[in-house]
C-alpha atoms as a PDB file:
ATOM      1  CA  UNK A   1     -10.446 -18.558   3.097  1.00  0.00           C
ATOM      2  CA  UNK A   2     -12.254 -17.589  -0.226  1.00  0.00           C
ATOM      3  CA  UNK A   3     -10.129 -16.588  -2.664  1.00  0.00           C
ATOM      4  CA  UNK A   4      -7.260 -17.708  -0.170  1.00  0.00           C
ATOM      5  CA  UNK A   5      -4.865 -14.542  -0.059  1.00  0.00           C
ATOM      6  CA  UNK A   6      -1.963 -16.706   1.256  1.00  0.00           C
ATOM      7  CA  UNK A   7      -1.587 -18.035  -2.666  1.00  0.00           C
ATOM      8  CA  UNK A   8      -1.042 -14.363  -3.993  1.00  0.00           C
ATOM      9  CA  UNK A   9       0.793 -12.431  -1.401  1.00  0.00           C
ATOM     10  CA  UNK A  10       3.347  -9.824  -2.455  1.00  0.00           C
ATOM     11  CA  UNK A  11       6.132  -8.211  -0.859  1.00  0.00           C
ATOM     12  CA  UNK A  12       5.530  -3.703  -0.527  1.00  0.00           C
ATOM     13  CA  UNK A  13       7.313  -2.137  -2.940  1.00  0.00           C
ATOM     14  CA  UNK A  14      10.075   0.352  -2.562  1.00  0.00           C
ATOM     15  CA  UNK A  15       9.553   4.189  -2.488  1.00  0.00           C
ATOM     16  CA  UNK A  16      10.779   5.937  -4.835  1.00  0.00           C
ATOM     17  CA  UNK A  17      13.702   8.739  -5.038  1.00  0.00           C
ATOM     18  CA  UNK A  18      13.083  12.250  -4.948  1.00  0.00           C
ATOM     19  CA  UNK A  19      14.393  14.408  -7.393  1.00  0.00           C
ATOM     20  CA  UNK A  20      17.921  15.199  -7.197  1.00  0.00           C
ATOM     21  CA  UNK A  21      20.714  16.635  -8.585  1.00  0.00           C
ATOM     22  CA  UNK A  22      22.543  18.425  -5.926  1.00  0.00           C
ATOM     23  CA  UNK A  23      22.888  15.350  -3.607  1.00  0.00           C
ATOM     24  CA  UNK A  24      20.357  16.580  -0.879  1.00  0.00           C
ATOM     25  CA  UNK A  25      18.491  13.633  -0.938  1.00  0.00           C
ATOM     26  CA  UNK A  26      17.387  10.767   1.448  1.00  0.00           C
ATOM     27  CA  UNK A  27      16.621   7.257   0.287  1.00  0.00           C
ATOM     28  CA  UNK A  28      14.080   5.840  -0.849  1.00  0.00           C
ATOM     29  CA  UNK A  29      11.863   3.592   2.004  1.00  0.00           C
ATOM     30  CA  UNK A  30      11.956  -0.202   2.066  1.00  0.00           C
ATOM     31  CA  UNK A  31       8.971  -2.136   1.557  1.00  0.00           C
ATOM     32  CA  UNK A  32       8.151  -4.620   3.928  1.00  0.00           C
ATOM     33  CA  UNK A  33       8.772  -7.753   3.795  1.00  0.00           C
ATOM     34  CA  UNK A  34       6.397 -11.408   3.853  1.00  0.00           C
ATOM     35  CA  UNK A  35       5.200 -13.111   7.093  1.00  0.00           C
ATOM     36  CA  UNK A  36       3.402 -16.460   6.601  1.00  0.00           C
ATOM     37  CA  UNK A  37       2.541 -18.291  10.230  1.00  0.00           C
ATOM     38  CA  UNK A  38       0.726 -21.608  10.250  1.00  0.00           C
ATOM     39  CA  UNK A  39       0.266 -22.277  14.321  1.00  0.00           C
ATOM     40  CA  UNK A  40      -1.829 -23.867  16.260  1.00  0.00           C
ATOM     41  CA  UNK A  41      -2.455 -20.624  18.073  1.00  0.00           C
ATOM     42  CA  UNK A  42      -1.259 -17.373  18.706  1.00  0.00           C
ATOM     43  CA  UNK A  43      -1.223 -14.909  22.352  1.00  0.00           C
ATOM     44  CA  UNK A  44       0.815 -12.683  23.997  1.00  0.00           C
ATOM     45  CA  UNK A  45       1.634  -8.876  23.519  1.00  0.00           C
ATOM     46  CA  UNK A  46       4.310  -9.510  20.530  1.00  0.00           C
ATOM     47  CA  UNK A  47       4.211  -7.959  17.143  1.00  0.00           C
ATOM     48  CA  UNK A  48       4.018  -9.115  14.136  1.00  0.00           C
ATOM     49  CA  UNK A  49       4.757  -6.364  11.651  1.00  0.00           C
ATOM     50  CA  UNK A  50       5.777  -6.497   7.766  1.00  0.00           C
ATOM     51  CA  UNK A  51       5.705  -2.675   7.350  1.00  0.00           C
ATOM     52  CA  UNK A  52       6.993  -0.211   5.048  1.00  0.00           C
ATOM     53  CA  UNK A  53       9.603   2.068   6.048  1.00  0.00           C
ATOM     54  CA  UNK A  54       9.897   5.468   5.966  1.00  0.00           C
ATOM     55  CA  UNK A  55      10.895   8.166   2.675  1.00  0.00           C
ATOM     56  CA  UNK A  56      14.408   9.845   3.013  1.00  0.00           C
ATOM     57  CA  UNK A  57      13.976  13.397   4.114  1.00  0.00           C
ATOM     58  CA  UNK A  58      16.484  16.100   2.148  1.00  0.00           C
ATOM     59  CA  UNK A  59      19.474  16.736   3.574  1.00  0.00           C
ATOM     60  CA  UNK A  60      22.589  19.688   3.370  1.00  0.00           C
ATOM     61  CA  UNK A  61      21.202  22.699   1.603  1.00  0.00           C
ATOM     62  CA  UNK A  62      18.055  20.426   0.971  1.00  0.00           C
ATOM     63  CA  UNK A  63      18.029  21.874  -2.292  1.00  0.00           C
ATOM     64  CA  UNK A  64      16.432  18.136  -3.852  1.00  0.00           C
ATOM     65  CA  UNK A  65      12.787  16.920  -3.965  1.00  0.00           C
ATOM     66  CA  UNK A  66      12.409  14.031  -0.494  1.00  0.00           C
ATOM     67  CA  UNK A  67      11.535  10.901  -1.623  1.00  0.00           C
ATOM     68  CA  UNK A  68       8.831   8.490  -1.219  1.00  0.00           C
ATOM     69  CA  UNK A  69       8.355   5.549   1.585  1.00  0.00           C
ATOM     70  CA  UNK A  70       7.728   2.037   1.068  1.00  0.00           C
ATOM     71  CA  UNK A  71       4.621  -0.032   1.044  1.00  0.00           C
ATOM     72  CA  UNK A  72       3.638  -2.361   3.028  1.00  0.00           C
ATOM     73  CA  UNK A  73       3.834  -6.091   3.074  1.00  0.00           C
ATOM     74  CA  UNK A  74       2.147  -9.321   3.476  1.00  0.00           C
ATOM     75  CA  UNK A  75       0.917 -10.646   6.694  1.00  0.00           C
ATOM     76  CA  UNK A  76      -1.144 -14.229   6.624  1.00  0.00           C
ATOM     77  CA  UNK A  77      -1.851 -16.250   9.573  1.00  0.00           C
ATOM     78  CA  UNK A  78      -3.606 -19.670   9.668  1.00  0.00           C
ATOM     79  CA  UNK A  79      -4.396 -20.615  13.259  1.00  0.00           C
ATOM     80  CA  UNK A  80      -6.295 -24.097  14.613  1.00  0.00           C
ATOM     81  CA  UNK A  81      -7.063 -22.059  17.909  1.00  0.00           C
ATOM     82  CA  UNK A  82      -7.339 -18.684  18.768  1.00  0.00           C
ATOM     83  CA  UNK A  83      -5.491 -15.359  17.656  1.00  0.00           C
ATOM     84  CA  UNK A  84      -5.505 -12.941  20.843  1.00  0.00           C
ATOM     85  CA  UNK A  85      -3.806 -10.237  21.788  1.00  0.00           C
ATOM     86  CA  UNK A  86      -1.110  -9.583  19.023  1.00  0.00           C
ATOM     87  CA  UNK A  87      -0.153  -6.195  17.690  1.00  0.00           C
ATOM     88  CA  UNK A  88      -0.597  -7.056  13.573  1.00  0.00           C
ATOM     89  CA  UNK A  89       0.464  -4.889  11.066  1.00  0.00           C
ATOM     90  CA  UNK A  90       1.378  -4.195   7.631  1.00  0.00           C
ATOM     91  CA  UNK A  91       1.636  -0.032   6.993  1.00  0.00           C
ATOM     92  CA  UNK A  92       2.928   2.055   4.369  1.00  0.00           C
ATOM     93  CA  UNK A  93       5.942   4.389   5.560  1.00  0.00           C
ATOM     94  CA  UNK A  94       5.682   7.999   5.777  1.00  0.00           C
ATOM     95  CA  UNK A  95       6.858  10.069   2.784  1.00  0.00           C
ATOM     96  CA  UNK A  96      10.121  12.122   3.546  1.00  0.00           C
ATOM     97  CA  UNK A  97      10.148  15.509   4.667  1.00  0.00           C
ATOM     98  CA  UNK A  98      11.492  18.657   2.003  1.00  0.00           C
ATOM     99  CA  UNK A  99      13.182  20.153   4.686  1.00  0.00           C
ATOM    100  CA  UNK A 100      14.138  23.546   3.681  1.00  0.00           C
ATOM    101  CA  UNK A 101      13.132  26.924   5.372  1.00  0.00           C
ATOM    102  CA  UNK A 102      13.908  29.121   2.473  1.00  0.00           C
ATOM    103  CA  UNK A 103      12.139  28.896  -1.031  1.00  0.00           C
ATOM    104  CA  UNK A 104      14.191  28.213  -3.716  1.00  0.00           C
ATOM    105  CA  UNK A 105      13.004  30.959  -6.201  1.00  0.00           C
ATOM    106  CA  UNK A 106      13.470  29.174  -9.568  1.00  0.00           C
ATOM    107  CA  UNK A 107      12.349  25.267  -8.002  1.00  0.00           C
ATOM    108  CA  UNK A 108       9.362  23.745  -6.042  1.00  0.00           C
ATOM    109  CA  UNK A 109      11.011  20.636  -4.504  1.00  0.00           C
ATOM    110  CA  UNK A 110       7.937  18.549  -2.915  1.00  0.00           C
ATOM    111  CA  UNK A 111       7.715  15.846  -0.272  1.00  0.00           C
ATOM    112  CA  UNK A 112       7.313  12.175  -0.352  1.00  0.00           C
ATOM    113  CA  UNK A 113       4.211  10.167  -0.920  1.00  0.00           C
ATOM    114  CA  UNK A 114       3.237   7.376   1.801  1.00  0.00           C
ATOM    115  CA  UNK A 115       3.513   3.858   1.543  1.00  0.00           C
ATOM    116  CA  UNK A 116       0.505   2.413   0.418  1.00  0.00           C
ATOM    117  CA  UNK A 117      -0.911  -0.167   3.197  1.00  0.00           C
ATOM    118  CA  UNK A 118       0.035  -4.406   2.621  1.00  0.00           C
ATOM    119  CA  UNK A 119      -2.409  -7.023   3.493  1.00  0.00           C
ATOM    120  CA  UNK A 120      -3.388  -8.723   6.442  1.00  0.00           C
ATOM    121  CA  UNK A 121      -5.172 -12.155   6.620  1.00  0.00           C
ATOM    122  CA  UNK A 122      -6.342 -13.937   9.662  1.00  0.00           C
ATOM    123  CA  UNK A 123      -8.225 -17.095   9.534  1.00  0.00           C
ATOM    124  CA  UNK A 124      -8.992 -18.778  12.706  1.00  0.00           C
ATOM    125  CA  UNK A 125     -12.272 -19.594  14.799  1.00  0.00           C
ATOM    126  CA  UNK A 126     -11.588 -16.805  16.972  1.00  0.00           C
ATOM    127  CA  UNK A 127      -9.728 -13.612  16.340  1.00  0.00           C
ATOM    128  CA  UNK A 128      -9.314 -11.392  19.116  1.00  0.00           C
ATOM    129  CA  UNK A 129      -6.954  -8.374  17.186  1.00  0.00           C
ATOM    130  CA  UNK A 130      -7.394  -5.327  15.240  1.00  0.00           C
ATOM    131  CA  UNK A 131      -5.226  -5.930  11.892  1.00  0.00           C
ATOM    132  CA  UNK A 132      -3.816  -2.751  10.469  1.00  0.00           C
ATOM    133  CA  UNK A 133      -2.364  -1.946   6.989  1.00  0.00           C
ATOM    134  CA  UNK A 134      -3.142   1.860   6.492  1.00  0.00           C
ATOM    135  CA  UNK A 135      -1.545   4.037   3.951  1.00  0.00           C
ATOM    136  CA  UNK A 136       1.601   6.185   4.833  1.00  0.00           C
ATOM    137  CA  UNK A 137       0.985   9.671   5.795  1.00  0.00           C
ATOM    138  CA  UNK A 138       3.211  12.082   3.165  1.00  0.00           C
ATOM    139  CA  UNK A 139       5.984  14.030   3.987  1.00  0.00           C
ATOM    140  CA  UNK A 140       5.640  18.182   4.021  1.00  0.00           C
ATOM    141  CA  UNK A 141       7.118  21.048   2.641  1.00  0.00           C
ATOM    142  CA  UNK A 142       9.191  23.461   4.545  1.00  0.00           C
ATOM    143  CA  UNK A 143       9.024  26.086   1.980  1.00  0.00           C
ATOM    144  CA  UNK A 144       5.318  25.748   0.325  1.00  0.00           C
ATOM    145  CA  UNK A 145       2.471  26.565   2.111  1.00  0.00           C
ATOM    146  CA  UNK A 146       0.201  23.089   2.546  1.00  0.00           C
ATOM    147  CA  UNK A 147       1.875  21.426   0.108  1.00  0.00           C
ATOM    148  CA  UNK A 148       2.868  17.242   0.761  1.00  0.00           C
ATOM    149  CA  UNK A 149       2.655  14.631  -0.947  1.00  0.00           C
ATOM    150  CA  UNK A 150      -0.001  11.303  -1.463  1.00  0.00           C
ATOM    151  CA  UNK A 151      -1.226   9.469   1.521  1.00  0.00           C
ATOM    152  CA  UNK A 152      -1.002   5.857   0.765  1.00  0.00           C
ATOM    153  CA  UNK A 153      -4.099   3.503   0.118  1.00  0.00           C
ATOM    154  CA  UNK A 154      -5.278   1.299   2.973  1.00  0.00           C
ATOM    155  CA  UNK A 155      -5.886  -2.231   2.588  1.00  0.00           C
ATOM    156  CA  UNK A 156      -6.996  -5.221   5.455  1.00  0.00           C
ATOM    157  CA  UNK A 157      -8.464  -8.339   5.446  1.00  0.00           C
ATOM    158  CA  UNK A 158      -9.705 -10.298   8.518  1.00  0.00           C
ATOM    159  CA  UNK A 159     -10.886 -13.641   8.041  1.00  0.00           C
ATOM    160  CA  UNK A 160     -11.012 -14.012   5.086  1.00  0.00           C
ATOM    161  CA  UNK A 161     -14.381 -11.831   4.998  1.00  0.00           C
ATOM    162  CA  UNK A 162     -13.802  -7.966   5.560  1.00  0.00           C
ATOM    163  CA  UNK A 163     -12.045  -5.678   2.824  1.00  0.00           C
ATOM    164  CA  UNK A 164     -11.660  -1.985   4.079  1.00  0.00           C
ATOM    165  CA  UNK A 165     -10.046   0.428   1.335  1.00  0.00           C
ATOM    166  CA  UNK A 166     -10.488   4.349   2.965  1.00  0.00           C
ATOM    167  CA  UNK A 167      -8.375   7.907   1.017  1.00  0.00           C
ATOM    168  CA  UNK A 168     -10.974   6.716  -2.183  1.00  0.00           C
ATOM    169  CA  UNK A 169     -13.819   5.194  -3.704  1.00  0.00           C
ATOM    170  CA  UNK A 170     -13.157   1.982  -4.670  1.00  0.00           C
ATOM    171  CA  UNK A 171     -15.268  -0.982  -6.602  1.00  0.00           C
ATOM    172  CA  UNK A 172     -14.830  -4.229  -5.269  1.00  0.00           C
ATOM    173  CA  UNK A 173     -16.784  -6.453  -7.547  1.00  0.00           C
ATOM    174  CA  UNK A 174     -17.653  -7.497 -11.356  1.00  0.00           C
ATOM    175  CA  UNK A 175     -14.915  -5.630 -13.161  1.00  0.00           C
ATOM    176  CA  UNK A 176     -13.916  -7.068 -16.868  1.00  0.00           C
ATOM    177  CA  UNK A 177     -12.364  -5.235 -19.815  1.00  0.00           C
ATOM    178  CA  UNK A 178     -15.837  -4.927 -21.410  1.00  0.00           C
ATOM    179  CA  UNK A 179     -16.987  -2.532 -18.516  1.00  0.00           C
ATOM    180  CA  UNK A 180     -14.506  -1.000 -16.780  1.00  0.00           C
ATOM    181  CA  UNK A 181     -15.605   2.144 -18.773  1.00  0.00           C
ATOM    182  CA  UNK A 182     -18.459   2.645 -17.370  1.00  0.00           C
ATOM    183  CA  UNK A 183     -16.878   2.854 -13.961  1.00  0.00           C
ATOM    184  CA  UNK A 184     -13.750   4.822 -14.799  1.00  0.00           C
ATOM    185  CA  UNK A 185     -15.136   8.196 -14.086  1.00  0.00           C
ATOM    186  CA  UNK A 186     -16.711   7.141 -10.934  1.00  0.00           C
ATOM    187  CA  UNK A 187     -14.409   5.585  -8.533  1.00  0.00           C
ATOM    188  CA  UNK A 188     -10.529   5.691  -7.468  1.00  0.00           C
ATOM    189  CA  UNK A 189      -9.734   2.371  -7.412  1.00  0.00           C
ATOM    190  CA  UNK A 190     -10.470  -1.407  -8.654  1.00  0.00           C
ATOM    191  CA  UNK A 191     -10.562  -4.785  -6.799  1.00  0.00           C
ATOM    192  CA  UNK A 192     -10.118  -6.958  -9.586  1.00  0.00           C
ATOM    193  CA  UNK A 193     -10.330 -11.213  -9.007  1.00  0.00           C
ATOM    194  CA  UNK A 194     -12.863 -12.891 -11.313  1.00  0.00           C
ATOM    195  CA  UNK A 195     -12.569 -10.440 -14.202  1.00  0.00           C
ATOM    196  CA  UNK A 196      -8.953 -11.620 -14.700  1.00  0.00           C
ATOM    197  CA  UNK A 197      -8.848 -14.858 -13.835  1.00  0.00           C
ATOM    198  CA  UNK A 198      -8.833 -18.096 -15.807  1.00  0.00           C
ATOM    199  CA  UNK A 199      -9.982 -19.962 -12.790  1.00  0.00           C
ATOM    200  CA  UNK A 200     -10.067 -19.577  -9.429  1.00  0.00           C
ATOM    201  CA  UNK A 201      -6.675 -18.673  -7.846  1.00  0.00           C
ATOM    202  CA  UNK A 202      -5.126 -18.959 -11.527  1.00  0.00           C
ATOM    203  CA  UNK A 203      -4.334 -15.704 -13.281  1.00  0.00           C
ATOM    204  CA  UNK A 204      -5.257 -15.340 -17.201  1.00  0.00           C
ATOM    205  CA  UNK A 205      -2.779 -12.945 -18.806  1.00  0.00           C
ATOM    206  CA  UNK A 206      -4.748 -12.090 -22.435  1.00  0.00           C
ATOM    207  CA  UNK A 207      -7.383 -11.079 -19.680  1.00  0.00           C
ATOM    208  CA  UNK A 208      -5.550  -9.070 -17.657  1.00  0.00           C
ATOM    209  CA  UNK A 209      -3.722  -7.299 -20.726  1.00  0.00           C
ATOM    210  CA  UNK A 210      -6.931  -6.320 -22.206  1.00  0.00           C
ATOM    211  CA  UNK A 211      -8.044  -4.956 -18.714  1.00  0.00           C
ATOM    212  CA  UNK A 212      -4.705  -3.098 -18.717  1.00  0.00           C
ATOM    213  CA  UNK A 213      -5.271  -1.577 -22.156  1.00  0.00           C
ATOM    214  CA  UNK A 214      -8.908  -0.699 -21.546  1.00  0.00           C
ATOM    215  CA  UNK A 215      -7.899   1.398 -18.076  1.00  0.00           C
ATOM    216  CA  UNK A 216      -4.977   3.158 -20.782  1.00  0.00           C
ATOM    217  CA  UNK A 217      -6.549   4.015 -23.769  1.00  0.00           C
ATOM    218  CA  UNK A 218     -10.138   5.435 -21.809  1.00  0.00           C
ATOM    219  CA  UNK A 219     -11.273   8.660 -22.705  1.00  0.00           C
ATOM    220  CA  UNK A 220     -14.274  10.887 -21.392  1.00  0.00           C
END
């Protein structure tokens, strides 16, 4: 696979809390975890999932912000024969629900964000599934009109050769510190591999810093 995924995969990080201080909370979602299969093939109707679980909702008098669900994880498969058939998937949870039916007339207590979506990587000679790792739909509000939280990012990789990113623009190729600028106001989100690498596969940290610390300190 170019720029083999299976040496940088990540586990999906936790959601966070909502805001509480009258103990009306749910947790926070789990992130999913790592799957790594090396096989000589793969079929059947199984699942192979590494998703993110779902935000805590509020609770009691709900009188607490819900709180966020988890991303998702890593899935990478390496197959001699054929994938078929499998359900594969990596989502982002959905954000918890604020779940009270009366507004709170000195607070505005807000839902969850979603999970952002993991990774999935397939490399075989024939792959006969539809790899998933979408972004978490947010939680709601009971008690303000259309408000909810952030829908996660999606992310999916299929042979090594397909990148899908959808809820944003995003720039997939060429970004360094020197001119990262002259994207900024344009797009959402980076793809970043070359730009911060010392050589293939190994990660330069002076390079990423200064990446870091041009995104930071950028002004229109």
């Amino acid at each position: 696979m170019p720029g083999d995924p299976a040496s940088r995969i990540f586990f999906g990080g936790g959601g966070g809390a909502g805001h509480a201080n009258d103990d009306a909370i749910g947790p926070g979602g789990r992130g999913g975890g790592i799957v790594f299969l090396l096989t000589r093939s793969i079929s059947g109707a199984g699942t192979i999932s590494a998703d993110g679980a779902d935000g805590g909702s509020t609770t009691g008098a709900n009188r607490d912000g819900a709180s966020g669900a988890g991303g998702g994880g890593s899935i990478v498969i390496r197959a001699a024969g054929r994938v078929d058939d499998a359900d594969v998937h990596a989502n982002g949870g959905r954000g918890g629900d604020q779940l009270a039916s009366v507004a709170f007339p000195d607070d505005a207590y807000g839902p969850g964000g979603g999970g952002g979506g993991g990774l999935v990587a397939i490399s075989s000679p024939v792959i006969n599934v539809a790899p998933a790792a979408g972004g978490g739909a947010s939680g709601t509000s009971g008690t303000l009109d259309n408000v909810r939280g952030s829908g996660g990012w999606d992310l999916a990789v299929s042979g090594g050769a397909n990148v899908t990113i959808a809820n944003g623009i995003a720039l997939a190729s060429g970004v360094t510190a020197e001119n990262v600028g002259d994207y900024l106001p344009y797009v959402d989100a980076f793809l970043v591999g070359t730009g911060i690498e010392a050589r293939l596969g190994v990660l330069d940290p002076a390079r990423l810093r200064d990446l870091l610390d041009a995104v930071a300190t950028y002004r229109v």
